[in-house]
PDB file of N, CA and C in Angstrom:
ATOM      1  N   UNK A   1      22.910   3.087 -13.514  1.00  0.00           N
ATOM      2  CA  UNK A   1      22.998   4.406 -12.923  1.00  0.00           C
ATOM      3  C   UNK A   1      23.594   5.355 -13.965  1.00  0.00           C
ATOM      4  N   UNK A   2      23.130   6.259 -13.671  1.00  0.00           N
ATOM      5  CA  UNK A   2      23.563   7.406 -15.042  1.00  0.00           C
ATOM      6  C   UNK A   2      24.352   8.700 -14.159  1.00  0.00           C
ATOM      7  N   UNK A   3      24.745   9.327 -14.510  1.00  0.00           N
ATOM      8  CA  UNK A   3      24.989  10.598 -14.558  1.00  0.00           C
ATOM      9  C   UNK A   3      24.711  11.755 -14.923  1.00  0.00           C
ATOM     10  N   UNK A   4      24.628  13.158 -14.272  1.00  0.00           N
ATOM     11  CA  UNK A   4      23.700  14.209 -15.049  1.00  0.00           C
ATOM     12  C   UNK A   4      24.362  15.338 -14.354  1.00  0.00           C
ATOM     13  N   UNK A   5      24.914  15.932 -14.787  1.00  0.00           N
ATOM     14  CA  UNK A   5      25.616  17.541 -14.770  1.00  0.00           C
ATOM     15  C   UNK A   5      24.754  18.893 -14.607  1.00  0.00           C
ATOM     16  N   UNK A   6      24.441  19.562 -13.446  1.00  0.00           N
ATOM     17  CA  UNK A   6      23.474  20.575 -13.318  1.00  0.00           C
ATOM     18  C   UNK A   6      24.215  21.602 -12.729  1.00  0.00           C
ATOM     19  N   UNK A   7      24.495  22.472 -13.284  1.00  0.00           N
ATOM     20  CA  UNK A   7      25.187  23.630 -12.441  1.00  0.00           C
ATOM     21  C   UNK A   7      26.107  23.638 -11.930  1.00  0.00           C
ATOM     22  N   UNK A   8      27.188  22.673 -13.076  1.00  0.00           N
ATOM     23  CA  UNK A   8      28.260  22.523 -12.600  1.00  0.00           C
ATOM     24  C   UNK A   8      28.717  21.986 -11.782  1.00  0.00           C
ATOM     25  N   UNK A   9      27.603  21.141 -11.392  1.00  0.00           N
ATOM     26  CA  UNK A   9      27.635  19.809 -10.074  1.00  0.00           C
ATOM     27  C   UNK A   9      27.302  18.333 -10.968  1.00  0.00           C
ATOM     28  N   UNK A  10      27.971  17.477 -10.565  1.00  0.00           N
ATOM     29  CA  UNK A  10      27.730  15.924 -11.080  1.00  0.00           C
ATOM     30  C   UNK A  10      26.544  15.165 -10.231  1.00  0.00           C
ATOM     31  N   UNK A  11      25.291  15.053 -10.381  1.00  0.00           N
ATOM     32  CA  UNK A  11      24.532  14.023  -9.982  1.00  0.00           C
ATOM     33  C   UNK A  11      24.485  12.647 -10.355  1.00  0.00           C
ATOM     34  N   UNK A  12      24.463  11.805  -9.435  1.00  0.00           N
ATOM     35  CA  UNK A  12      23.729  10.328  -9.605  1.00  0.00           C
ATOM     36  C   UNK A  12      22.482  10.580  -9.999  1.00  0.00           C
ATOM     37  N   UNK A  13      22.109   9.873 -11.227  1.00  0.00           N
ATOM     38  CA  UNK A  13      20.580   9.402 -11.304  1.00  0.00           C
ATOM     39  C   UNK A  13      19.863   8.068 -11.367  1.00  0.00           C
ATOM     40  N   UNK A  14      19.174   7.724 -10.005  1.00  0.00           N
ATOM     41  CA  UNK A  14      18.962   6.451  -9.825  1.00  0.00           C
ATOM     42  C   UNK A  14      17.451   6.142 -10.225  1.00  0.00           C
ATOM     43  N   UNK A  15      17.080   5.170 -10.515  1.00  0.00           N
ATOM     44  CA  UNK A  15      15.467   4.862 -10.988  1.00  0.00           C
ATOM     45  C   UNK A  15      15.638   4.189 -10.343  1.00  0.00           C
ATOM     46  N   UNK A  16      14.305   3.895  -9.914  1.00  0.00           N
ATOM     47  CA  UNK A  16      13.916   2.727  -9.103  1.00  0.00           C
ATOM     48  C   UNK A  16      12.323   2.824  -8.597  1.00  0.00           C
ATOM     49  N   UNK A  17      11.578   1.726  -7.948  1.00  0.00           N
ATOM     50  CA  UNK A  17      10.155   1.804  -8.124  1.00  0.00           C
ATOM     51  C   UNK A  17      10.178   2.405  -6.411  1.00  0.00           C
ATOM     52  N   UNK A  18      10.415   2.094  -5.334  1.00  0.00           N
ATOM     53  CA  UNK A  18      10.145   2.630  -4.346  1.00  0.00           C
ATOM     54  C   UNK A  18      11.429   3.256  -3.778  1.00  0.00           C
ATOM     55  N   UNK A  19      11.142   4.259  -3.279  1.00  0.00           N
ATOM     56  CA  UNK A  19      12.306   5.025  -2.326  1.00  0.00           C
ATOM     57  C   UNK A  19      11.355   6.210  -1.358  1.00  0.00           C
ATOM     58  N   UNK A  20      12.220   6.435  -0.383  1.00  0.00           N
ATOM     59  CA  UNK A  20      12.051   7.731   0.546  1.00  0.00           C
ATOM     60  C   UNK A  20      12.948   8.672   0.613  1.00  0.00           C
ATOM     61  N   UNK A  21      12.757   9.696   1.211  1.00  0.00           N
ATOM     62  CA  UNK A  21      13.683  10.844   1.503  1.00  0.00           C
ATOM     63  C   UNK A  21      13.769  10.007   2.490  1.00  0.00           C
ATOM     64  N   UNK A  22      15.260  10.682   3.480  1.00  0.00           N
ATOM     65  CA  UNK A  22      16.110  10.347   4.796  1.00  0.00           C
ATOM     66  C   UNK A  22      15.078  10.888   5.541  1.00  0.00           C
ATOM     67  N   UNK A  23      14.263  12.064   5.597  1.00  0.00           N
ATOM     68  CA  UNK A  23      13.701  12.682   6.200  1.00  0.00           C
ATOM     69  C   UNK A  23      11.862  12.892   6.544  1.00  0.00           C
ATOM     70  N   UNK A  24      11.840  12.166   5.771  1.00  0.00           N
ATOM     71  CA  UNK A  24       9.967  11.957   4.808  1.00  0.00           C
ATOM     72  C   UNK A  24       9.409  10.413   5.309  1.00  0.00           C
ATOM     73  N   UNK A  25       8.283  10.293   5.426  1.00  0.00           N
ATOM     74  CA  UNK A  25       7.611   8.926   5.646  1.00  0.00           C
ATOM     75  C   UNK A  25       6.665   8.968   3.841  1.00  0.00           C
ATOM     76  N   UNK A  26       6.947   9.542   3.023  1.00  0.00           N
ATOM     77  CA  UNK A  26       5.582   9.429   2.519  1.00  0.00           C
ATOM     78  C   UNK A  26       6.716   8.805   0.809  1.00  0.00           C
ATOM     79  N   UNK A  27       5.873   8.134   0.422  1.00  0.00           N
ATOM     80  CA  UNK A  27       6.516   7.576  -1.089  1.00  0.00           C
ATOM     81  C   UNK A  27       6.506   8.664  -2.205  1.00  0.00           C
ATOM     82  N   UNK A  28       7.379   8.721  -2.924  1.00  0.00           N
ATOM     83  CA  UNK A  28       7.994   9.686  -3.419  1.00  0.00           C
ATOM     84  C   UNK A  28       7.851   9.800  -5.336  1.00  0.00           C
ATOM     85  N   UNK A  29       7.724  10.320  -6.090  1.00  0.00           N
ATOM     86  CA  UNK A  29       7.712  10.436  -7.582  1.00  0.00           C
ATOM     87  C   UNK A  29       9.346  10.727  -7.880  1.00  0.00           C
ATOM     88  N   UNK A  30       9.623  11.456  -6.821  1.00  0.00           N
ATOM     89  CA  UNK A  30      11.044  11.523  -6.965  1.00  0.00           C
ATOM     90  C   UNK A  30      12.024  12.513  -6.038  1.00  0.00           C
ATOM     91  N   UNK A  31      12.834  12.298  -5.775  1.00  0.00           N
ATOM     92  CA  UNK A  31      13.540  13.021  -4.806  1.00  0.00           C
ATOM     93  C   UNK A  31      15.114  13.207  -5.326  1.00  0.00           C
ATOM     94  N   UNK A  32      15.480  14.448  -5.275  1.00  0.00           N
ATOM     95  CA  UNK A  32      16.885  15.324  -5.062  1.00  0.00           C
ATOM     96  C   UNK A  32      17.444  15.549  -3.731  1.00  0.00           C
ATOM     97  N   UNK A  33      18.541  14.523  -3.770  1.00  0.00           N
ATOM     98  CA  UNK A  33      19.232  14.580  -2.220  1.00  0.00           C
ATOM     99  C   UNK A  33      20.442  15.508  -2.621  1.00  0.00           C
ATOM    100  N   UNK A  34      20.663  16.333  -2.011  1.00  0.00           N
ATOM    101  CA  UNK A  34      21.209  17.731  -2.003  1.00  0.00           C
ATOM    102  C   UNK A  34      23.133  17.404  -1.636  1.00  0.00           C
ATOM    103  N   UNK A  35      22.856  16.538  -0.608  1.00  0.00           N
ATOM    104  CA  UNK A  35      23.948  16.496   0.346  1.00  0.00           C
ATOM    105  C   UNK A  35      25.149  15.457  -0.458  1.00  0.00           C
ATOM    106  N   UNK A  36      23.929  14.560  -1.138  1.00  0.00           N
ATOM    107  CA  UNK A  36      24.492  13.072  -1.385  1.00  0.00           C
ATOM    108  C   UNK A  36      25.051  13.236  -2.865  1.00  0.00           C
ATOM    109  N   UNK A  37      24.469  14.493  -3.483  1.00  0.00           N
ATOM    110  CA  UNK A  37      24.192  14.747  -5.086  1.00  0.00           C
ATOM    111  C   UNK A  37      23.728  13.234  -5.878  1.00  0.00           C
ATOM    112  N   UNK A  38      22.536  13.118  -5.434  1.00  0.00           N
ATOM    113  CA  UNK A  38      21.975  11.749  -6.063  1.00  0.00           C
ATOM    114  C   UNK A  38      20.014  12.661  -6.348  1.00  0.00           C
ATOM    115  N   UNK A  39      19.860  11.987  -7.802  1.00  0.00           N
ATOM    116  CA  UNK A  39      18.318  12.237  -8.241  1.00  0.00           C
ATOM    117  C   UNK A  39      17.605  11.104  -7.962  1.00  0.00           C
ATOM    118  N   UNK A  40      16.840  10.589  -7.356  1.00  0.00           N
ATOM    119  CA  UNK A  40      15.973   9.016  -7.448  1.00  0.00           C
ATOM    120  C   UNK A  40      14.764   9.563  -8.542  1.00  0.00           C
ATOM    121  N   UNK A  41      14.645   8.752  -9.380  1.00  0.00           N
ATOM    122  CA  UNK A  41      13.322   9.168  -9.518  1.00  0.00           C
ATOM    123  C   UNK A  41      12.416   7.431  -9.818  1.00  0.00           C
ATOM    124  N   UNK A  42      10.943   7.438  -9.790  1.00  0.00           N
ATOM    125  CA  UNK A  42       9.975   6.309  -9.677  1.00  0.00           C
ATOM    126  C   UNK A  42      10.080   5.687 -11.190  1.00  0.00           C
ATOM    127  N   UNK A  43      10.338   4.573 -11.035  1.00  0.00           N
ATOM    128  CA  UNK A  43      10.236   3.552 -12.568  1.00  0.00           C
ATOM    129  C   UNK A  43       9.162   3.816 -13.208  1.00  0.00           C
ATOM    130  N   UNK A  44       8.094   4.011 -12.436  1.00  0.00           N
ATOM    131  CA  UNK A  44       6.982   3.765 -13.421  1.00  0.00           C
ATOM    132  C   UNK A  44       6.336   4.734 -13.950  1.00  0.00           C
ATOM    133  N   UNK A  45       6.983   5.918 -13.965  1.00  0.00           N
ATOM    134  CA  UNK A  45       6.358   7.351 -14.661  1.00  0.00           C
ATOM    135  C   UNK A  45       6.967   7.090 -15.836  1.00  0.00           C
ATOM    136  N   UNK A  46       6.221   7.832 -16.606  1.00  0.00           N
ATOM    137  CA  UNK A  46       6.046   7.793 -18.255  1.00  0.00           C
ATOM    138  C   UNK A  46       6.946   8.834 -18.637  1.00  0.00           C
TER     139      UNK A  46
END
């Protein structure tokens, strides 16, 4: 897990091959959870 600084806010940045939003049914390239300050984004993009 990494870390990443945006506007003066600290995000988690997690990789990983599958995830959802809390809120979404549909598979994701990547998602910014707002609340949680966490980035997911998909392993397998280039």
């Amino acid at each position: 897990m990494e870390l990443l600084k945006v506007g003066g806010m600290t995000y988690k940045v997690i990789i990983q091959e599958h995830f959802k939003a809390y809120d979404d049914d549909r598979n994701l390239w990547g998602y910014c959870d707002y609340e949680q300050q966490i980035i997911y984004i998909r392993e397998s993009l280039s």
